[in-house]
C-alpha atoms as a PDB file:
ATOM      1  CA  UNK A   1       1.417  -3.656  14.427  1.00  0.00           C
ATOM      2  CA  UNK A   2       4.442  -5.538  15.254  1.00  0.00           C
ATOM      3  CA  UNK A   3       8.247  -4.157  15.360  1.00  0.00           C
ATOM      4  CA  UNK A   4      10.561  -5.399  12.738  1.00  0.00           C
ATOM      5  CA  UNK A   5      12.036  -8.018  14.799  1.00  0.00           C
ATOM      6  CA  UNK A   6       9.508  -9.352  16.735  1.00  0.00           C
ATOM      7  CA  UNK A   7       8.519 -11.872  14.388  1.00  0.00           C
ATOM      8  CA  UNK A   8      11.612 -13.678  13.082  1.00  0.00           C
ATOM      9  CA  UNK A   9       9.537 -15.854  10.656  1.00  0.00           C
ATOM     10  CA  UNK A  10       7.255 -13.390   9.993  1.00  0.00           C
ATOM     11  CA  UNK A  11       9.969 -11.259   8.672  1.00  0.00           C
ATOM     12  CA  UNK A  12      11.656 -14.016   6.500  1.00  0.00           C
ATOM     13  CA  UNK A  13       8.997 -15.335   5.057  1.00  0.00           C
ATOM     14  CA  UNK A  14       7.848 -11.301   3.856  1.00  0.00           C
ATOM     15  CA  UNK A  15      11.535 -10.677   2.848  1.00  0.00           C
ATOM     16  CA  UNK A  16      11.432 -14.108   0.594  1.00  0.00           C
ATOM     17  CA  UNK A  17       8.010 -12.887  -1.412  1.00  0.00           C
ATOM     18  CA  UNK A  18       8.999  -9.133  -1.657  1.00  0.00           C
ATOM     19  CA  UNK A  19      12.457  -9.803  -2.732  1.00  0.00           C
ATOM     20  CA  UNK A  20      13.496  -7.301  -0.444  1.00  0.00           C
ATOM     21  CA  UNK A  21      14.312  -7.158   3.842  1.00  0.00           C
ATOM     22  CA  UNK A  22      13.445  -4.050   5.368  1.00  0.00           C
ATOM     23  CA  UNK A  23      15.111  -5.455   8.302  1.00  0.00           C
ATOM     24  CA  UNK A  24      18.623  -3.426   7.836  1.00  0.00           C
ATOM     25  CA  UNK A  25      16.184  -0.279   7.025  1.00  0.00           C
ATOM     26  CA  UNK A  26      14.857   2.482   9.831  1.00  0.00           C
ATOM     27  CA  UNK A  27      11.633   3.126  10.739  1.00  0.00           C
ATOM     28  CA  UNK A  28       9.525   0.057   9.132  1.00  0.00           C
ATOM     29  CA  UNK A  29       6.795  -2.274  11.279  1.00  0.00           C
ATOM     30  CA  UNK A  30       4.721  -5.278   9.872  1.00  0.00           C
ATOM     31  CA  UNK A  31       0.659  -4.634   9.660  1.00  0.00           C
ATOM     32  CA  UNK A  32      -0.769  -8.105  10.112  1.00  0.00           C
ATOM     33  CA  UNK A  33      -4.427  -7.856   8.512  1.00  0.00           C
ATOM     34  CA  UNK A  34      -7.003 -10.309   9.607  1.00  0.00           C
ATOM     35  CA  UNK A  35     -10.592  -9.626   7.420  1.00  0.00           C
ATOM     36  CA  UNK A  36     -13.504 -10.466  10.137  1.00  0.00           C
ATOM     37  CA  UNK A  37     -15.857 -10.342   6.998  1.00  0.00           C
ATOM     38  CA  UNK A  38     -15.415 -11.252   3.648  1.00  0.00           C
ATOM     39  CA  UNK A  39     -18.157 -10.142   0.904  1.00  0.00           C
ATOM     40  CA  UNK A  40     -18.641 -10.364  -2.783  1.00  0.00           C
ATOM     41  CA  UNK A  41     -20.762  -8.994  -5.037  1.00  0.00           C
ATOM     42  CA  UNK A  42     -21.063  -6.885  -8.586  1.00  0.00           C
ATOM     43  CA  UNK A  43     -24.103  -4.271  -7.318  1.00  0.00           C
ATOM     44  CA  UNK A  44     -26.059  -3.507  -4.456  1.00  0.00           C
ATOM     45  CA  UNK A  45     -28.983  -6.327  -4.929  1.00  0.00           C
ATOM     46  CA  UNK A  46     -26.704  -8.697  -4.676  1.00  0.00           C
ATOM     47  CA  UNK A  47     -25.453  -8.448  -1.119  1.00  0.00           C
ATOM     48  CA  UNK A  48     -27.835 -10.561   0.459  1.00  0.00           C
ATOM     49  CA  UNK A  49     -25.940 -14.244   0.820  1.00  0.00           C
ATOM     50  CA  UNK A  50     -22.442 -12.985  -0.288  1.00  0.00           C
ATOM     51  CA  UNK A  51     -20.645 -13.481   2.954  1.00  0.00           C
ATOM     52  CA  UNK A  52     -17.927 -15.470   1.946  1.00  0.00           C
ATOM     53  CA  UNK A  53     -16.136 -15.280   5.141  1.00  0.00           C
ATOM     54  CA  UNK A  54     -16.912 -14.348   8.514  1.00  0.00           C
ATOM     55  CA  UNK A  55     -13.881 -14.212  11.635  1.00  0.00           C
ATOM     56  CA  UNK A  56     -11.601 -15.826   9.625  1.00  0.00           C
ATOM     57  CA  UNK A  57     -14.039 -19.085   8.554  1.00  0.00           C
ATOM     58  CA  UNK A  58     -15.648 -20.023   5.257  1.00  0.00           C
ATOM     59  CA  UNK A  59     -19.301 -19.771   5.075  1.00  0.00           C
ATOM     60  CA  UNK A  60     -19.856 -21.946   2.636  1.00  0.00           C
ATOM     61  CA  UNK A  61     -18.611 -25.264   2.269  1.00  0.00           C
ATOM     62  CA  UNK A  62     -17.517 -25.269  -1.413  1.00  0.00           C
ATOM     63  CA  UNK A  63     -14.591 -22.536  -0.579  1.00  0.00           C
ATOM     64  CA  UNK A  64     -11.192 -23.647   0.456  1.00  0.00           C
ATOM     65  CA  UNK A  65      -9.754 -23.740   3.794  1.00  0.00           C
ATOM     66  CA  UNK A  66      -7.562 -20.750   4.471  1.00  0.00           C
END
C-alpha cells in the first residue's frame, strides 16, 4: 500500500488511464498487485501444466515478456 504521493509517476501514469486524479481527494492509497502465480484452466482436470506464471516470470517460452 503506498500513500497518494509517494509515487509521483505512479500516480500520473494511474490518473492518465482512469481519466481521473484522486490526488486532490481525501483518504485514497494505491494497492500495487504483484500475482506470484498465474494459472489457467476451464475445469479441475486441467490444472496440471497451467502455470502460466510463477514470481512474476513466464513459464513457458511462447508467452510474452511482461
Amino acid at each position: 500500500m503506498l500513500g497518494i504521493d509517494e509515487n509521483p509517476a505512479l500516480a500520473e501514469s494511474y490518473a492518465a488511464q482512469a481519466d481521473w486524479d484522486p490526488r486532490g481527494s481525501v483518504g485514497y492509497v494505491f494497492l500495487v498487485l504483484r500475482p506470484h502465480r498465474v494459472q489457467a484452466w476451464r475445469e479441475v482436470n486441467e490444472m496440471t501444466g497451467r502455470t502460466l506464471m510463477r514470481d512474476g516470470t513466464w513459464t513457458e517460452r511462447h508467452h510474452p515478456t511482461p
